[in-house]
PDB file of N, CA and C in Angstrom:
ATOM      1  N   UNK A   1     -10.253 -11.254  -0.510  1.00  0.00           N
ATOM      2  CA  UNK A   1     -10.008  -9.890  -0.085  1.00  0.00           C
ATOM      3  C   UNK A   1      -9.705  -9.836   1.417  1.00  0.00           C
ATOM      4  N   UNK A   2     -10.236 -10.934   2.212  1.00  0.00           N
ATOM      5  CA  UNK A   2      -9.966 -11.323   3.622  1.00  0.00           C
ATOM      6  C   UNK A   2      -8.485 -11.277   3.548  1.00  0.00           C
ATOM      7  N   UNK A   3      -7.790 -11.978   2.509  1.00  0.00           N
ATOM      8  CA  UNK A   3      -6.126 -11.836   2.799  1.00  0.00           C
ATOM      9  C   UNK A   3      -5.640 -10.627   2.720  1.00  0.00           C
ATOM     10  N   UNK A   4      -6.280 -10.028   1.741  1.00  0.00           N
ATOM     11  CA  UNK A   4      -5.601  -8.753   1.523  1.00  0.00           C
ATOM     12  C   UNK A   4      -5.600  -7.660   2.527  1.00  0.00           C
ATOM     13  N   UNK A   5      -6.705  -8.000   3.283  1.00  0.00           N
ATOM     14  CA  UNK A   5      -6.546  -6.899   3.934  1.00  0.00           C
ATOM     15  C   UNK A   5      -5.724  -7.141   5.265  1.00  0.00           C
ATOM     16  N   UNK A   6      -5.769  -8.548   5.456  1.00  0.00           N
ATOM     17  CA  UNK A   6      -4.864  -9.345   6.495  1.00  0.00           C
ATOM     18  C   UNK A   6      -3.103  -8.688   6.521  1.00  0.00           C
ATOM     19  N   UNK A   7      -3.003  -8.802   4.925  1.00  0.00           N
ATOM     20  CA  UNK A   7      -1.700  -7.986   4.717  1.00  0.00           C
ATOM     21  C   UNK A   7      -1.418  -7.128   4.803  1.00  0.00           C
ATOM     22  N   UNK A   8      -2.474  -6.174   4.704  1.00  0.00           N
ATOM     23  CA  UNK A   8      -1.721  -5.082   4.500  1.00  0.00           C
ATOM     24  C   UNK A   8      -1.824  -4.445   6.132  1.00  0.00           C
ATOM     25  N   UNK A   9      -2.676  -5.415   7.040  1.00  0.00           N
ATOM     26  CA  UNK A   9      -2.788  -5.117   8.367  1.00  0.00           C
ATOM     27  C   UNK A   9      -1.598  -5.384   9.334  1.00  0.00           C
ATOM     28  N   UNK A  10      -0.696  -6.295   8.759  1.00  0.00           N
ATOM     29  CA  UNK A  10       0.461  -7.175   9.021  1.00  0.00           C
ATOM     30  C   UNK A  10       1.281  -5.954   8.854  1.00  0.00           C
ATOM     31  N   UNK A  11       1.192  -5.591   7.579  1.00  0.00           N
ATOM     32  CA  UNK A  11       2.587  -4.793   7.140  1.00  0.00           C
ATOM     33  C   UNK A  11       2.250  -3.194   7.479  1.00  0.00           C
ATOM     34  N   UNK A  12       1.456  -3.018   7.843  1.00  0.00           N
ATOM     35  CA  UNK A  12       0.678  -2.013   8.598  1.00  0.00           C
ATOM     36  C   UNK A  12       1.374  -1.450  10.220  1.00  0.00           C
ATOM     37  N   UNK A  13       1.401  -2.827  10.985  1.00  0.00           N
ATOM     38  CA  UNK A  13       1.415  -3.150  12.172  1.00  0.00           C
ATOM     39  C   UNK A  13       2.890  -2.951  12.073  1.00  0.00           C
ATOM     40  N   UNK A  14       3.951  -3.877  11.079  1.00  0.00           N
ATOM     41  CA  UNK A  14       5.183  -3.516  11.204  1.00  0.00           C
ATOM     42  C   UNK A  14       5.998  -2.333  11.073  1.00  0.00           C
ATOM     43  N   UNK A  15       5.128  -1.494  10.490  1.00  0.00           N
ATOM     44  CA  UNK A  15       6.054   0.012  10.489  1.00  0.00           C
ATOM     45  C   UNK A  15       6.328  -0.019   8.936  1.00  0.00           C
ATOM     46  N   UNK A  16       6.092  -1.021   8.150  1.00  0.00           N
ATOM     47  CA  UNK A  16       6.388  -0.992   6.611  1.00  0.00           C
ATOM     48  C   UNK A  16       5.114   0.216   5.859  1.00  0.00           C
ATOM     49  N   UNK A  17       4.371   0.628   6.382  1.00  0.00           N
ATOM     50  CA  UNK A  17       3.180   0.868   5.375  1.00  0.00           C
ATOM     51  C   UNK A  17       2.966   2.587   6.122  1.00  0.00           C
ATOM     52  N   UNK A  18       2.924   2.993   6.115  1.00  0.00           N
ATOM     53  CA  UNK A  18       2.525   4.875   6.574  1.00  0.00           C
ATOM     54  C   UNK A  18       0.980   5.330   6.385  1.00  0.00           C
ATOM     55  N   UNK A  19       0.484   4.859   5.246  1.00  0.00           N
ATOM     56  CA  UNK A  19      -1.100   4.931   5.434  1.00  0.00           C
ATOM     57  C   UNK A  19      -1.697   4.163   4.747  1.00  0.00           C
ATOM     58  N   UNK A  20      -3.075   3.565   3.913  1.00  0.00           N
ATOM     59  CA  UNK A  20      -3.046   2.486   2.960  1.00  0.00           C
ATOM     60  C   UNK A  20      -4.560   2.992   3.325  1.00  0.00           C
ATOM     61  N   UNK A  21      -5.372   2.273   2.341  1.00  0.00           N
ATOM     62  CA  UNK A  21      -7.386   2.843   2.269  1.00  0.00           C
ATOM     63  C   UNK A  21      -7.639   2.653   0.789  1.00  0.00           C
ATOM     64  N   UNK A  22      -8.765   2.570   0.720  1.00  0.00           N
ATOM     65  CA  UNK A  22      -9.264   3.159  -0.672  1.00  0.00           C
ATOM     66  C   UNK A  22      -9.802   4.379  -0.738  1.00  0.00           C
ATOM     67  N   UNK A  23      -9.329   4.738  -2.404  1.00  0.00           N
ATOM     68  CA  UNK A  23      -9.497   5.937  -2.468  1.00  0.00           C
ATOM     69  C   UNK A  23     -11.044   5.949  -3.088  1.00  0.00           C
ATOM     70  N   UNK A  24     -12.296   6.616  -2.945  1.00  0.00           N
ATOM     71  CA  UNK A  24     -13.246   7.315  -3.355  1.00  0.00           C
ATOM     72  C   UNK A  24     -13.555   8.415  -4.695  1.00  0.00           C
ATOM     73  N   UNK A  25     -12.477   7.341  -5.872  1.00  0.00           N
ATOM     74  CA  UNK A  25     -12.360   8.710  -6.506  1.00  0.00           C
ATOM     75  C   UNK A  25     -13.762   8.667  -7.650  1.00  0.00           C
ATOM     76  N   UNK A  26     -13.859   9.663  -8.187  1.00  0.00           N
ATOM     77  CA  UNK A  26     -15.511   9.938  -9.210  1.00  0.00           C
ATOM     78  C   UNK A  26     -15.233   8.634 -10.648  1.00  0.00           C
ATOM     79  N   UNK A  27     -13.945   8.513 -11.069  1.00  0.00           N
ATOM     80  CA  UNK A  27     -14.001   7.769 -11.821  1.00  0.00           C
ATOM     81  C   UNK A  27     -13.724   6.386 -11.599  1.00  0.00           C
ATOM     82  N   UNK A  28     -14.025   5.916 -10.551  1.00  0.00           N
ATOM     83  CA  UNK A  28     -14.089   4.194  -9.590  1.00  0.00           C
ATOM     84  C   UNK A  28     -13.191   4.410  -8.792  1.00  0.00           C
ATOM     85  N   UNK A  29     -13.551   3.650  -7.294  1.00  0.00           N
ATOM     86  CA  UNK A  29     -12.852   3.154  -6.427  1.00  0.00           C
ATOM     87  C   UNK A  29     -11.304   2.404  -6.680  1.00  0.00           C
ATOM     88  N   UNK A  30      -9.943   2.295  -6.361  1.00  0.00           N
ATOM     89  CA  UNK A  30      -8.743   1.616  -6.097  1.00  0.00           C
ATOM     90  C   UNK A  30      -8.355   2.381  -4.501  1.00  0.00           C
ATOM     91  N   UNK A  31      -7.221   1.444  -4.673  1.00  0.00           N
ATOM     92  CA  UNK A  31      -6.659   1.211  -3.783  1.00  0.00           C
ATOM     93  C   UNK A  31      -5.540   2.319  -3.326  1.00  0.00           C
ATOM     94  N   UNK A  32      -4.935   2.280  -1.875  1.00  0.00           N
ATOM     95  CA  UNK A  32      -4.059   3.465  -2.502  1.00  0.00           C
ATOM     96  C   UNK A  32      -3.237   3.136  -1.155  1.00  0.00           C
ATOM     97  N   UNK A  33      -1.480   2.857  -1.073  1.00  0.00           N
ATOM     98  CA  UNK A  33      -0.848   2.450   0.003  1.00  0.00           C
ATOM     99  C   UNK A  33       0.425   3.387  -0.363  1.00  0.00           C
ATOM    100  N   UNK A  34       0.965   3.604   0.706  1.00  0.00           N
ATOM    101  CA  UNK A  34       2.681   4.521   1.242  1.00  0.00           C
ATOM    102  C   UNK A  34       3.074   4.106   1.886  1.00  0.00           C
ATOM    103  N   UNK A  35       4.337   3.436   1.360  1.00  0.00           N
ATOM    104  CA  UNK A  35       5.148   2.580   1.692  1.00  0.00           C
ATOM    105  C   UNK A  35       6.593   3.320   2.533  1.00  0.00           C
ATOM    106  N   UNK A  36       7.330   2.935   2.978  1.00  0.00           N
ATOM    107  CA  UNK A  36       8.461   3.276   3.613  1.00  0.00           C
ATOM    108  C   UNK A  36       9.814   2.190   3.324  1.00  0.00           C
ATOM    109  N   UNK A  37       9.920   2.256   2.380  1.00  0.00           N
ATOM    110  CA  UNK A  37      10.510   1.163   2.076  1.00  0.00           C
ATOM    111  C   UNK A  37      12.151   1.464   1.504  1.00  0.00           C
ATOM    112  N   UNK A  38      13.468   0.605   1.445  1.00  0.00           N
ATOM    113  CA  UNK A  38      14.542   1.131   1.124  1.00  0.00           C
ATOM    114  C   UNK A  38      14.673   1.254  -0.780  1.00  0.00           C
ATOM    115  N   UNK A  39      14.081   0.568  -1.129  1.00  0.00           N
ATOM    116  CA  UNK A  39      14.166   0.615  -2.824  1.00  0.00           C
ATOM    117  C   UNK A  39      12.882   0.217  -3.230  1.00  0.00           C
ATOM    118  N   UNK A  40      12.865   0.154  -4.454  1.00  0.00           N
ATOM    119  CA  UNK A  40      12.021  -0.124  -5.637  1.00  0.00           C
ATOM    120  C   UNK A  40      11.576  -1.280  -5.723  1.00  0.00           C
ATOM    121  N   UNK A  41      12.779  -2.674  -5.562  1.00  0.00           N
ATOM    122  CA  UNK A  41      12.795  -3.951  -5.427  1.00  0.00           C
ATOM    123  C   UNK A  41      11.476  -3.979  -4.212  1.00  0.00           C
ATOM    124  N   UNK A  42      12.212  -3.259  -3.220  1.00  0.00           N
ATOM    125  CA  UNK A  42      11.438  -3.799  -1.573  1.00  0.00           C
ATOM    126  C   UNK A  42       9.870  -3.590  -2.043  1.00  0.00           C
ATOM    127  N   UNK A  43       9.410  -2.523  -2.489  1.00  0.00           N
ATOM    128  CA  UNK A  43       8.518  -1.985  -2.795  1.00  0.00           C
ATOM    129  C   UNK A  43       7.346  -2.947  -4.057  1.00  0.00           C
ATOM    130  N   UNK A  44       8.520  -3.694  -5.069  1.00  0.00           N
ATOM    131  CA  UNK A  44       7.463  -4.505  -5.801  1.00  0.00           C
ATOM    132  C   UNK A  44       7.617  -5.759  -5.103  1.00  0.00           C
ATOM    133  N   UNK A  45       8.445  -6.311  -4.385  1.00  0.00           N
ATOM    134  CA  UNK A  45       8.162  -7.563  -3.249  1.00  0.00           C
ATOM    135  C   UNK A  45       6.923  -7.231  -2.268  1.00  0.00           C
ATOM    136  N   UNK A  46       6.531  -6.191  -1.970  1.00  0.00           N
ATOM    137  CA  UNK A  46       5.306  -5.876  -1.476  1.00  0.00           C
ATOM    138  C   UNK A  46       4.140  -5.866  -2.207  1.00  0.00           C
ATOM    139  N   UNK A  47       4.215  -5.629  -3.092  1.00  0.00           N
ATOM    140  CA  UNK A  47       2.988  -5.773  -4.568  1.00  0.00           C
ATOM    141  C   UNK A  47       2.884  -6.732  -4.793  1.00  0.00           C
ATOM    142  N   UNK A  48       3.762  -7.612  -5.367  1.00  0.00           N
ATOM    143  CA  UNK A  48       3.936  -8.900  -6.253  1.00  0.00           C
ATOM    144  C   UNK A  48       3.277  -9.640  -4.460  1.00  0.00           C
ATOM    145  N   UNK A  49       3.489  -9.427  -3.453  1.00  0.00           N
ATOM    146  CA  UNK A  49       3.399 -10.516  -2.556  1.00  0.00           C
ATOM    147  C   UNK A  49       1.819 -10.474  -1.834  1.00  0.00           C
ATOM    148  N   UNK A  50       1.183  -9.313  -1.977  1.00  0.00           N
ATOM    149  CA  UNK A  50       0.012  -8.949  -1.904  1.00  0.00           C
ATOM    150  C   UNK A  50      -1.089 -10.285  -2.713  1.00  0.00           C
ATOM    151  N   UNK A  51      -1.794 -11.016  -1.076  1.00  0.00           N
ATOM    152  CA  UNK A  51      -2.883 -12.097  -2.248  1.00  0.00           C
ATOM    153  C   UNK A  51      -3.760 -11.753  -2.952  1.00  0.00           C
ATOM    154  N   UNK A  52      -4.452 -10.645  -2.729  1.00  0.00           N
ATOM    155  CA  UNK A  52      -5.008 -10.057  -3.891  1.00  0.00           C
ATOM    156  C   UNK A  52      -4.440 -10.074  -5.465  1.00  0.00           C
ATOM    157  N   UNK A  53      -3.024  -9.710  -5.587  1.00  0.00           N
ATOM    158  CA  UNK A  53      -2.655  -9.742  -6.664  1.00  0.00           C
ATOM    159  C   UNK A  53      -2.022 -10.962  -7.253  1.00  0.00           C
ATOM    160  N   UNK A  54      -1.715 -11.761  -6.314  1.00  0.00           N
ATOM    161  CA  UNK A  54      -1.169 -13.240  -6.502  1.00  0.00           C
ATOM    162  C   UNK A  54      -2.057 -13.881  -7.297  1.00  0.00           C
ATOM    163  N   UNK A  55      -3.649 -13.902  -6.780  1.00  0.00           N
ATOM    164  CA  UNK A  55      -5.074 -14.192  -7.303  1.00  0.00           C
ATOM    165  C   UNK A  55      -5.492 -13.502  -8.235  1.00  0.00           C
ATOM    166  N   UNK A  56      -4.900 -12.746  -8.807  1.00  0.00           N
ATOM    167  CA  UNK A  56      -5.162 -11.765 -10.381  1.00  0.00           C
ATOM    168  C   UNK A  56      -6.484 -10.714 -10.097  1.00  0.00           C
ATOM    169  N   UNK A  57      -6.934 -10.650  -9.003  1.00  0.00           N
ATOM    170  CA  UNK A  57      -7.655  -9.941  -8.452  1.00  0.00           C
ATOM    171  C   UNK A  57      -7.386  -8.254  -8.614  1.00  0.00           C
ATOM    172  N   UNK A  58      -6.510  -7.849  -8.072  1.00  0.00           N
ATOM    173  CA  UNK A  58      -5.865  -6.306  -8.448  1.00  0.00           C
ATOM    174  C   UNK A  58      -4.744  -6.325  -8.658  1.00  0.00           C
ATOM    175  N   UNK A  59      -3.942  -5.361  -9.414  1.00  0.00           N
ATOM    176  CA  UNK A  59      -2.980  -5.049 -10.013  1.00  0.00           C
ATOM    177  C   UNK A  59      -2.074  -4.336  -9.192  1.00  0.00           C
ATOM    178  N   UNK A  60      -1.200  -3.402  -9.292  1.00  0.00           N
ATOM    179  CA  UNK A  60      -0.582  -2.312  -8.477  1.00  0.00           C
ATOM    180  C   UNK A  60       0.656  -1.604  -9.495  1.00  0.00           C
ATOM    181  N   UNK A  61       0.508  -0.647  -8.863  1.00  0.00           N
ATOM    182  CA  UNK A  61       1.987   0.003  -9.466  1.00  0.00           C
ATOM    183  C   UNK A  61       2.662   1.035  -8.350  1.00  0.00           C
ATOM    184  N   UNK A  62       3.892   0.840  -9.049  1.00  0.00           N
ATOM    185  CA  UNK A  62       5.142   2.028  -8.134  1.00  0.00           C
ATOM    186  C   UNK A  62       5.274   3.092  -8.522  1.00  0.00           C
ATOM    187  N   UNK A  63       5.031   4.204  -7.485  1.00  0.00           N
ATOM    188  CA  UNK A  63       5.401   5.701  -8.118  1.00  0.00           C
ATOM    189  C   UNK A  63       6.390   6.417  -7.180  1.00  0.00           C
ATOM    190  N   UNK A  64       7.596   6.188  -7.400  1.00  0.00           N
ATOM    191  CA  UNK A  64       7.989   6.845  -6.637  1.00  0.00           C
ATOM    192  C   UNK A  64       7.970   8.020  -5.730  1.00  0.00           C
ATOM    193  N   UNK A  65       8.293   8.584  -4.886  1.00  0.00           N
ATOM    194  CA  UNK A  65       7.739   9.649  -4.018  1.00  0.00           C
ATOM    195  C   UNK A  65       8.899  10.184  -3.040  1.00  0.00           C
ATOM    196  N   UNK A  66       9.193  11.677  -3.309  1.00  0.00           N
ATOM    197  CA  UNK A  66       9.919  12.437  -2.035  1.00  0.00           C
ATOM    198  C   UNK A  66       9.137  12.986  -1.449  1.00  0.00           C
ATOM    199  N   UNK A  67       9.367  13.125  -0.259  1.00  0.00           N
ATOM    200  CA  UNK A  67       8.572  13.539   0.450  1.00  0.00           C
ATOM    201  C   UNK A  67       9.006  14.585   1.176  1.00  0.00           C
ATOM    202  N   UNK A  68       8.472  15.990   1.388  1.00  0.00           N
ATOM    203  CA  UNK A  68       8.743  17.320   1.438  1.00  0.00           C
ATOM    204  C   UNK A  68       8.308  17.660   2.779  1.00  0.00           C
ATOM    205  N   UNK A  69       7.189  17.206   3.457  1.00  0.00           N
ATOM    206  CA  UNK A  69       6.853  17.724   5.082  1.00  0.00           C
ATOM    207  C   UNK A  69       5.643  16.106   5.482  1.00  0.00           C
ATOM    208  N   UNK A  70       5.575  16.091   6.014  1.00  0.00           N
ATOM    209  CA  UNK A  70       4.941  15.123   6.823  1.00  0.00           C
ATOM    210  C   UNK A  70       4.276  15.605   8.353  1.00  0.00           C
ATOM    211  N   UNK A  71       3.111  15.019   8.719  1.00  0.00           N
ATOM    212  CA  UNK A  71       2.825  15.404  10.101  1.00  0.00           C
ATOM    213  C   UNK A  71       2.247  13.878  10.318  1.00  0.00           C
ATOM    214  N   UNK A  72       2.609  13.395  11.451  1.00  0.00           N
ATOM    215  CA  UNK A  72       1.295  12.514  12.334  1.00  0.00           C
ATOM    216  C   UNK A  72       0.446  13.069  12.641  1.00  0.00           C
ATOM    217  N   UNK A  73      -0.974  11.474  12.316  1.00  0.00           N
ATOM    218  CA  UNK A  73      -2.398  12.131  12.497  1.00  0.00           C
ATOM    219  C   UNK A  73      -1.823  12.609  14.096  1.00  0.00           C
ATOM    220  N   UNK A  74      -2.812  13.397  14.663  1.00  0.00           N
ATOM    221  CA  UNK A  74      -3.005  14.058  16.287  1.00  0.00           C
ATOM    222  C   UNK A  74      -3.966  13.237  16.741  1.00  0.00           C
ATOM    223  N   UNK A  75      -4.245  12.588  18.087  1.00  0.00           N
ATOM    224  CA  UNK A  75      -5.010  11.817  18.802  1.00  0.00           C
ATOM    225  C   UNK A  75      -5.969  12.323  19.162  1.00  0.00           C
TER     226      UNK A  75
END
C-alpha cells in the first residue's frame, strides 16, 4: 500500500490527478480518485498501472464524468 500511495502521490504532484482519498462511506471504506486525463485508454493505463492493483490488492473502475463548475480548495 506504501506503493500505492507513492503513486498516486507521483501522479498527484504531476497535475494528472485533481483530488484522490478514501471515501468513509457506511457501507465500507474504497478508494476514490479524479483524474484529468485525455481518454478512457489514459485513464485505464492509470488503473491497470496502479501497484495496488498490479498485486490484486484493489480493483478500480472508470466512470466517466463532465464536469459542470469547479472551484479550487481556498488557502
Amino acid at each position: 500500500m506504501e506503493a500505492h500511495s507513492r503513486y498516486f502521490d507521483e501522479h498527484f504532484a504531476a497535475g494528472r490527478l485533481l483530488l484522490y482519498g478514501p471515501v468513509m462511506a457506511t457501507s465500507g471504506a474504497f478508494g476514490l480518485a479524479v483524474l484529468e486525463v485525455e481518454s478512457e485508454a489514459e485513464a485505464r493505463r492509470f488503473g491497470e498501472g496502479d501497484p495496488s492493483v498490479r498485486a490484486g490488492l484493489n480493483r478500480f473502475e472508470i466512470c466517466p464524468m463532465r464536469v459542470s463548475a469547479a472551484r479550487a480548495k481556498e488557502s
